[in-house]
PDB file of N, CA and C in Angstrom:
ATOM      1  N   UNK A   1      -9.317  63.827 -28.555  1.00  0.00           N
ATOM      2  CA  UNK A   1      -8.804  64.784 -27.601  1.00  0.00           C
ATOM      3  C   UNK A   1      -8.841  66.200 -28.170  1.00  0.00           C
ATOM      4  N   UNK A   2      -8.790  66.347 -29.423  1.00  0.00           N
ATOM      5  CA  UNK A   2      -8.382  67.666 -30.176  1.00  0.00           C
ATOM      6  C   UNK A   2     -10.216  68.315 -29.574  1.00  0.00           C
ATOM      7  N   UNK A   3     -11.132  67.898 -30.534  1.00  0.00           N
ATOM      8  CA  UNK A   3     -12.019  68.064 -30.133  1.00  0.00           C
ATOM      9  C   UNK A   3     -12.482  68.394 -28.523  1.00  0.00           C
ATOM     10  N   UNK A   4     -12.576  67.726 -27.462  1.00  0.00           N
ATOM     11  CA  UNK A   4     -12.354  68.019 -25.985  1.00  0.00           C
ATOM     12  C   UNK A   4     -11.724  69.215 -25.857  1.00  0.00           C
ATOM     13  N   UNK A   5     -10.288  69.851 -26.455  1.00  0.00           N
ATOM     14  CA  UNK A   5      -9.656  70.808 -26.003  1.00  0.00           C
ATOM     15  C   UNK A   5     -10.163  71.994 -27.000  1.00  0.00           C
ATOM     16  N   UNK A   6     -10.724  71.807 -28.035  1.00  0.00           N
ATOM     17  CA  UNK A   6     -11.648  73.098 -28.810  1.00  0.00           C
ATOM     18  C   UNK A   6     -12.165  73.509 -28.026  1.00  0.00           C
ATOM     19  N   UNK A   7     -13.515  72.272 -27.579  1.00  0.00           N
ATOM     20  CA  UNK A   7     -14.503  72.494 -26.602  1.00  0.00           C
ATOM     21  C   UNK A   7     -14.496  73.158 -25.741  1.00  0.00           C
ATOM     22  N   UNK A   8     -13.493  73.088 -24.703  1.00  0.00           N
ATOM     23  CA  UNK A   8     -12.650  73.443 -23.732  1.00  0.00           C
ATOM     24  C   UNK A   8     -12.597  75.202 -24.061  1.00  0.00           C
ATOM     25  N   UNK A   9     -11.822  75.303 -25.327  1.00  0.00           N
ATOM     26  CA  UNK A   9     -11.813  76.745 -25.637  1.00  0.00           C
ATOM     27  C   UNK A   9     -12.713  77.498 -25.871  1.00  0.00           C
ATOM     28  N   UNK A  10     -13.985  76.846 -26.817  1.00  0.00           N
ATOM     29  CA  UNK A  10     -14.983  77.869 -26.606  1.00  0.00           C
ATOM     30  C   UNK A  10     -15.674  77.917 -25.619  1.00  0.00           C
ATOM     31  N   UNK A  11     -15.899  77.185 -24.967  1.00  0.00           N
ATOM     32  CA  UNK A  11     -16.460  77.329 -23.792  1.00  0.00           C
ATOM     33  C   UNK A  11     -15.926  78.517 -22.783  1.00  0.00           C
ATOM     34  N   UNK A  12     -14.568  78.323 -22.535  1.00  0.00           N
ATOM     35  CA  UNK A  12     -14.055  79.325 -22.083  1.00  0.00           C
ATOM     36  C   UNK A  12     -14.193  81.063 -22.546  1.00  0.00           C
ATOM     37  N   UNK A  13     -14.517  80.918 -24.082  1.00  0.00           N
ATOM     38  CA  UNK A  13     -13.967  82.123 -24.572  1.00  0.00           C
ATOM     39  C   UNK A  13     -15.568  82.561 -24.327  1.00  0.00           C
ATOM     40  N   UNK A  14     -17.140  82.078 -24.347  1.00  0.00           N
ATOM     41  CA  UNK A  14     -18.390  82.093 -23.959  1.00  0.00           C
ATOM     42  C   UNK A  14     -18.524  82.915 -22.212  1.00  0.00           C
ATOM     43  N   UNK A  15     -17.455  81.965 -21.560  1.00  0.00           N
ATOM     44  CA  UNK A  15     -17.340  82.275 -20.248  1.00  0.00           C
ATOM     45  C   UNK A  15     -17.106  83.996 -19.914  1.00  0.00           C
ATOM     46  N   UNK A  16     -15.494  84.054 -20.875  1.00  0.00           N
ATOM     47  CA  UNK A  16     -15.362  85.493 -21.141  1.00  0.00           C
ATOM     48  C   UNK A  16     -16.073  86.667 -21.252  1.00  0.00           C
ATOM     49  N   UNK A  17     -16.714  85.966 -23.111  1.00  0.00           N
ATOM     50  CA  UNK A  17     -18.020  87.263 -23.064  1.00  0.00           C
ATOM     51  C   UNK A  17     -19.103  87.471 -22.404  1.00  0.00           C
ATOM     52  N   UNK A  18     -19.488  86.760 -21.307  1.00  0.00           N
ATOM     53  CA  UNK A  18     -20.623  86.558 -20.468  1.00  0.00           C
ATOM     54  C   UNK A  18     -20.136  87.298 -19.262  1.00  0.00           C
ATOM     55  N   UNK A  19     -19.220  87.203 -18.831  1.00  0.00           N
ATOM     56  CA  UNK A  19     -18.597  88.094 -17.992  1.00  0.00           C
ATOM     57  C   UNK A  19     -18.588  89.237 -18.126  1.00  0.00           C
ATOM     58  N   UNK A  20     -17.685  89.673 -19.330  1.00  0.00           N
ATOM     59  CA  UNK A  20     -18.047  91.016 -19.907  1.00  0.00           C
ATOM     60  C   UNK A  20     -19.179  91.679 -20.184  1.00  0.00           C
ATOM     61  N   UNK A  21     -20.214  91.271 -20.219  1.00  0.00           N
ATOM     62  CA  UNK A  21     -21.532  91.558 -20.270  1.00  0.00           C
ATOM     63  C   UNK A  21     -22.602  91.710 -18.682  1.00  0.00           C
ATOM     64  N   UNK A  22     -22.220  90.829 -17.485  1.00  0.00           N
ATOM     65  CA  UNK A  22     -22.369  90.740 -16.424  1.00  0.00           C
ATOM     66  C   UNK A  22     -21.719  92.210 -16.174  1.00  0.00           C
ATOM     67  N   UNK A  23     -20.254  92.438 -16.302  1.00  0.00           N
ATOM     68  CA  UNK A  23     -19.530  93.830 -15.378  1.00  0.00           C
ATOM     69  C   UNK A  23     -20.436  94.796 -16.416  1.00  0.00           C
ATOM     70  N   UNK A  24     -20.558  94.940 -17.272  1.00  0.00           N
ATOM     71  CA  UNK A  24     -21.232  96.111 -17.934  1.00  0.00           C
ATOM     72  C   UNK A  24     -22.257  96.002 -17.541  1.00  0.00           C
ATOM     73  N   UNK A  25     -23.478  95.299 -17.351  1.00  0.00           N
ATOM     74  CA  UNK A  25     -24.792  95.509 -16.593  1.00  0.00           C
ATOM     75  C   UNK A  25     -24.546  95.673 -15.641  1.00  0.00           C
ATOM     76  N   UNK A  26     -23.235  95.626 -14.817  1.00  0.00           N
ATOM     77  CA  UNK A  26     -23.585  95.914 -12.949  1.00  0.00           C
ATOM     78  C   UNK A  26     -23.011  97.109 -13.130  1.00  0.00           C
ATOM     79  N   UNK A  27     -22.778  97.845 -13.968  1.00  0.00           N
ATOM     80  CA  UNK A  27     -22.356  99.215 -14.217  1.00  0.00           C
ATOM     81  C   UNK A  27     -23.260 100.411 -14.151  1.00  0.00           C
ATOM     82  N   UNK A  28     -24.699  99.916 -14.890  1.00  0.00           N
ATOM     83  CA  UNK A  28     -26.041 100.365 -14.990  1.00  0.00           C
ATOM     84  C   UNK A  28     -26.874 100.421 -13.527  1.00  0.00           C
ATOM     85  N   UNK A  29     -26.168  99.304 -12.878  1.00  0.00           N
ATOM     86  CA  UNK A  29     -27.737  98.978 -11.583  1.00  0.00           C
ATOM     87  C   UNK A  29     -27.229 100.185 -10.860  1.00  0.00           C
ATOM     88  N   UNK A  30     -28.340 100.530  -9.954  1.00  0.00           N
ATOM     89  CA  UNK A  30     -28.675 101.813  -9.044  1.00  0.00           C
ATOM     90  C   UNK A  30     -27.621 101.328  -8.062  1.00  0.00           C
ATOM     91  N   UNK A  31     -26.828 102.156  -7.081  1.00  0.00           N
ATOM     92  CA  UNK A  31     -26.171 101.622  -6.007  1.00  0.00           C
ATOM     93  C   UNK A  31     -26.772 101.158  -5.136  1.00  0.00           C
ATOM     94  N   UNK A  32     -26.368 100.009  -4.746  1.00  0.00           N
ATOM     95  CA  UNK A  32     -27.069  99.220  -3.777  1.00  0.00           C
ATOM     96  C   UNK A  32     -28.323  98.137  -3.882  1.00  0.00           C
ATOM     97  N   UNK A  33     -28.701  97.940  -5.316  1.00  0.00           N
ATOM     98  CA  UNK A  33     -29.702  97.518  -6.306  1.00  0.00           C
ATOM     99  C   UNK A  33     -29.284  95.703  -5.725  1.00  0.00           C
ATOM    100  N   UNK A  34     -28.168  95.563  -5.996  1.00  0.00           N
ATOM    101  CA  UNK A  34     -27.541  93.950  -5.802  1.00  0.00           C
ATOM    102  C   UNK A  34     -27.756  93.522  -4.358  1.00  0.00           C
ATOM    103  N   UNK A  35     -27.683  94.603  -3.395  1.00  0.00           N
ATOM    104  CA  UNK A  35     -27.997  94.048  -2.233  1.00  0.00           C
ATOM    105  C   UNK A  35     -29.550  93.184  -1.486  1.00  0.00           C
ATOM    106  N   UNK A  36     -28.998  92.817  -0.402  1.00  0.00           N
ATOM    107  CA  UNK A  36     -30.625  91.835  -0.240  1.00  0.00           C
ATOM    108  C   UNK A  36     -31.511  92.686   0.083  1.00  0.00           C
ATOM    109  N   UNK A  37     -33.113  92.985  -0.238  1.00  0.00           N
ATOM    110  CA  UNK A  37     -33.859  93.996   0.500  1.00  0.00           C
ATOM    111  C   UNK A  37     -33.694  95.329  -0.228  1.00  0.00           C
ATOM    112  N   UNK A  38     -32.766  95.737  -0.797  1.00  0.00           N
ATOM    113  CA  UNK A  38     -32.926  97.379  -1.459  1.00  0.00           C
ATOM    114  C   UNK A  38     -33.512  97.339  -1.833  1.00  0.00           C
ATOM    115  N   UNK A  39     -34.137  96.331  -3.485  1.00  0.00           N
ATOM    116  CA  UNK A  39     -34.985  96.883  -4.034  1.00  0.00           C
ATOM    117  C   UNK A  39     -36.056  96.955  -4.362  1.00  0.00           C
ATOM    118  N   UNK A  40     -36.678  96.397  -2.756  1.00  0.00           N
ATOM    119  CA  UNK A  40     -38.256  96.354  -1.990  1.00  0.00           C
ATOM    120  C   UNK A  40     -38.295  97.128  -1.430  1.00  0.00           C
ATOM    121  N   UNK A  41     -39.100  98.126  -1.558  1.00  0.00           N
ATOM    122  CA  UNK A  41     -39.499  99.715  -1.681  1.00  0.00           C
ATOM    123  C   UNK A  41     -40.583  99.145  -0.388  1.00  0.00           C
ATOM    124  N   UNK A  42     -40.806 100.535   0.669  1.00  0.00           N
ATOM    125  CA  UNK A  42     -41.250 100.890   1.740  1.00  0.00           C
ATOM    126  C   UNK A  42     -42.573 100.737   1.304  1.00  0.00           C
ATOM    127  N   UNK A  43     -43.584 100.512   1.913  1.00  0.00           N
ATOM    128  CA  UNK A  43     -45.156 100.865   2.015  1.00  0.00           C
ATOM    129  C   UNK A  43     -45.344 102.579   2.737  1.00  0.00           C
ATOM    130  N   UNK A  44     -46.033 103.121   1.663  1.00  0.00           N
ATOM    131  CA  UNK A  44     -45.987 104.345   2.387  1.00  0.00           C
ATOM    132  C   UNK A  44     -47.303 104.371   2.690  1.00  0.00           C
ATOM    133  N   UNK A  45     -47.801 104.849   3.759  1.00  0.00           N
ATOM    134  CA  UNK A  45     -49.115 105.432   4.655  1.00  0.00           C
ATOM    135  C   UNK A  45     -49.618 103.901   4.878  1.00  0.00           C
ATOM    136  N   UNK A  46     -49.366 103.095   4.872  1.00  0.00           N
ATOM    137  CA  UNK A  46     -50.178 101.521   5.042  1.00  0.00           C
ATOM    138  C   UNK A  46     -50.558 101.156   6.418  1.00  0.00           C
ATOM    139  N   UNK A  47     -51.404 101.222   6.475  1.00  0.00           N
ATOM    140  CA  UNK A  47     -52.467 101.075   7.883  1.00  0.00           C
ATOM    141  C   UNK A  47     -53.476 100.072   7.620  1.00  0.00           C
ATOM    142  N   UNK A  48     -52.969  99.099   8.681  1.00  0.00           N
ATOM    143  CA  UNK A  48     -54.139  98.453   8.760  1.00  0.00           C
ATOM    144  C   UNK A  48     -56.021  98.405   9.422  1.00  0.00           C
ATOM    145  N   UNK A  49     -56.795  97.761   8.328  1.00  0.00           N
ATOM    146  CA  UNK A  49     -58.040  98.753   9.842  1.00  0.00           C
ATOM    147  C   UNK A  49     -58.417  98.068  10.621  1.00  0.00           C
ATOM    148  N   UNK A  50     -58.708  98.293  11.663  1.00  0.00           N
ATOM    149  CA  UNK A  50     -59.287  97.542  12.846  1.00  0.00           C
ATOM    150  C   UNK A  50     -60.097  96.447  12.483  1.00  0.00           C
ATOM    151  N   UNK A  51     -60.763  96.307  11.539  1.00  0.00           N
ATOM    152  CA  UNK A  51     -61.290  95.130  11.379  1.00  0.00           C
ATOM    153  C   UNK A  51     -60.573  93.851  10.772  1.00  0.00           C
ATOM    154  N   UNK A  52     -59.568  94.232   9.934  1.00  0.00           N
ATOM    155  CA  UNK A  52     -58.629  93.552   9.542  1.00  0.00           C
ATOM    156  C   UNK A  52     -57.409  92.805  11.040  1.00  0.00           C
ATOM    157  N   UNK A  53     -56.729  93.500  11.622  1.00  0.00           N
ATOM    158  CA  UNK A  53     -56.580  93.587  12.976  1.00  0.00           C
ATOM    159  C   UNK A  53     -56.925  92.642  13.996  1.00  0.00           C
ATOM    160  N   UNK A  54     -58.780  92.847  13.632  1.00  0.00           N
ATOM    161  CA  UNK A  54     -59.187  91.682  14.595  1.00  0.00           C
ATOM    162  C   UNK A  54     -59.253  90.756  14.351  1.00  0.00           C
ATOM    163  N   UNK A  55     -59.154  90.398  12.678  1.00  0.00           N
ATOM    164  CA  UNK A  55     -59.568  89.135  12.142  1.00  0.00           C
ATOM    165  C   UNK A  55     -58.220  88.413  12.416  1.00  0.00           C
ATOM    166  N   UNK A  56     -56.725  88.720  12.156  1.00  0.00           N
ATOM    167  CA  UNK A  56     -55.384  88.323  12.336  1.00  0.00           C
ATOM    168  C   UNK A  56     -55.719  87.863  13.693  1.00  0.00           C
ATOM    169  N   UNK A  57     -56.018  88.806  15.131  1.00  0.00           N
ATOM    170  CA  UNK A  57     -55.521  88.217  16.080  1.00  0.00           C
ATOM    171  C   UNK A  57     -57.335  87.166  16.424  1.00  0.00           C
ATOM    172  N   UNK A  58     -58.126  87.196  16.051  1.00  0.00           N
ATOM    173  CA  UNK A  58     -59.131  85.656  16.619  1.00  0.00           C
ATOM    174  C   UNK A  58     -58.503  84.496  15.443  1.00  0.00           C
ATOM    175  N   UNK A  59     -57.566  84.585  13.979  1.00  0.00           N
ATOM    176  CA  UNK A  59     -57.185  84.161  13.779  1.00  0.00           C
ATOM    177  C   UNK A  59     -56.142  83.083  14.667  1.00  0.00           C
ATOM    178  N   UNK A  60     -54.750  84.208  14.933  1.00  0.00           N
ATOM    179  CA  UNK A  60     -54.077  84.001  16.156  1.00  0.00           C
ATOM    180  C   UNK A  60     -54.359  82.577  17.567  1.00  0.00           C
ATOM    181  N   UNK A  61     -55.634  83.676  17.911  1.00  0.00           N
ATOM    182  CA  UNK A  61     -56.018  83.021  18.923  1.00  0.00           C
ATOM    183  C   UNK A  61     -56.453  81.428  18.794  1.00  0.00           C
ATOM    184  N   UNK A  62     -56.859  81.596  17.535  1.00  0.00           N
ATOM    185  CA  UNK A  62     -57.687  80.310  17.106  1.00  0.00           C
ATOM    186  C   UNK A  62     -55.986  79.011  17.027  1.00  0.00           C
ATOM    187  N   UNK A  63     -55.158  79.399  16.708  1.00  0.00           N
ATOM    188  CA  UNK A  63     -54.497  78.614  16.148  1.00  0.00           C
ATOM    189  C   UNK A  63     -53.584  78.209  17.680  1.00  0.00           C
ATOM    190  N   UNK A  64     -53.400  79.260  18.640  1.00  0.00           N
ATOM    191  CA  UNK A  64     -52.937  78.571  20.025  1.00  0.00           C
ATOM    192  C   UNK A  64     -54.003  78.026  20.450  1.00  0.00           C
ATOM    193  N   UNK A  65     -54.934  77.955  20.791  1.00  0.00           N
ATOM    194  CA  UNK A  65     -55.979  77.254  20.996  1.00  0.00           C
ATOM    195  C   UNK A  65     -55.925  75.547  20.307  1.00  0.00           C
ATOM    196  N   UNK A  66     -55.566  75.971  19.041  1.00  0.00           N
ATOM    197  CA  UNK A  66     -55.149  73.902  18.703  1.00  0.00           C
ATOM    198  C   UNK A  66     -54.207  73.846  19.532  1.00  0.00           C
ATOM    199  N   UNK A  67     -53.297  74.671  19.175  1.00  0.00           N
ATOM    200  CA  UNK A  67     -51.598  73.856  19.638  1.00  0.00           C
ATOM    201  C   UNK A  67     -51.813  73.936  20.771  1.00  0.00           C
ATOM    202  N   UNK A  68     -52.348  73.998  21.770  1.00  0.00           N
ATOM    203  CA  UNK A  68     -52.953  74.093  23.580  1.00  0.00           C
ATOM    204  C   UNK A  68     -54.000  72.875  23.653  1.00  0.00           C
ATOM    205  N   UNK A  69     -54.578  72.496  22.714  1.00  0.00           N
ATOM    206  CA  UNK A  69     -55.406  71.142  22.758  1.00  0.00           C
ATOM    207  C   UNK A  69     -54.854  70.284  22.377  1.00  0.00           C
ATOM    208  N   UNK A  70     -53.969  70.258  21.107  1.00  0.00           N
ATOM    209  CA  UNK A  70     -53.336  69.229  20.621  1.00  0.00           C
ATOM    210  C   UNK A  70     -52.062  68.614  22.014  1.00  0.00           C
ATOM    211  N   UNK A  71     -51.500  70.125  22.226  1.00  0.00           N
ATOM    212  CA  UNK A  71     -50.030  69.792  23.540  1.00  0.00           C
ATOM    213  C   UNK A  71     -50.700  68.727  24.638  1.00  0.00           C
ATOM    214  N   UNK A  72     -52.015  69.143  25.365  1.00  0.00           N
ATOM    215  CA  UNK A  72     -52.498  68.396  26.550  1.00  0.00           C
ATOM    216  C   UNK A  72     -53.333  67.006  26.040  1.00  0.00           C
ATOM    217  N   UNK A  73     -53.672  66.826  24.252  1.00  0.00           N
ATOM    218  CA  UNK A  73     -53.942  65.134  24.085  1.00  0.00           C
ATOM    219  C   UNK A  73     -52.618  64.543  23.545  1.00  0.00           C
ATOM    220  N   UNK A  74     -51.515  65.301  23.522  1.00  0.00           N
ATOM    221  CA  UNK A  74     -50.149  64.714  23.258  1.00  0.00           C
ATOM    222  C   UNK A  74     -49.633  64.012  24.323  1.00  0.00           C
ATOM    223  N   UNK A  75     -49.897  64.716  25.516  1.00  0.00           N
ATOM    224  CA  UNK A  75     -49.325  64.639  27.001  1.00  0.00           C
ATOM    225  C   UNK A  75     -48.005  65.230  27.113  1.00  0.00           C
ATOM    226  N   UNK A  76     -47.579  65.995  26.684  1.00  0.00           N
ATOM    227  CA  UNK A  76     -46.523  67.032  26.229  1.00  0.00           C
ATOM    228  C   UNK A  76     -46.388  68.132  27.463  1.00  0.00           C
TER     229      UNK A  76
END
């Protein structure tokens, strides 16, 4: 048991300094850094070109086109 309740203590006292080390690095991050999405930065000027464009939507098209063949040999 002695052993178990050492254990017990360092573990805890690990817990401690890990903590303390967690609040001091969130001391450093930029405001708002922790949140979901902040710190994925905008695309600036990103345009897609028309040929790219067309390839997504006959892509598109291509793929309702199964699910429109597959729905009517489903009987759906």
């Amino acid at each position: 048991m002695n052993t178990i309740a050492r254990a017990i203590r360092e573990l805890e006292a690990e817990r401690a300094r890990l903590e303390t080390i967690i609040r001091s690095l969130r001391d450093f991050q930029l405001p708002g850094a922790g949140r979901r999405g902040a710190s994925v930065g905008r695309r600036a000027n990103y345009r897609l070109s028309p040929e790219g464009r067309q390839r997504i939507a006959e892509a598109a098209r291509k793929r309702w086109a199964m699910a429109r063949a597959a729905r009517k040999t489903s009987g759906a």
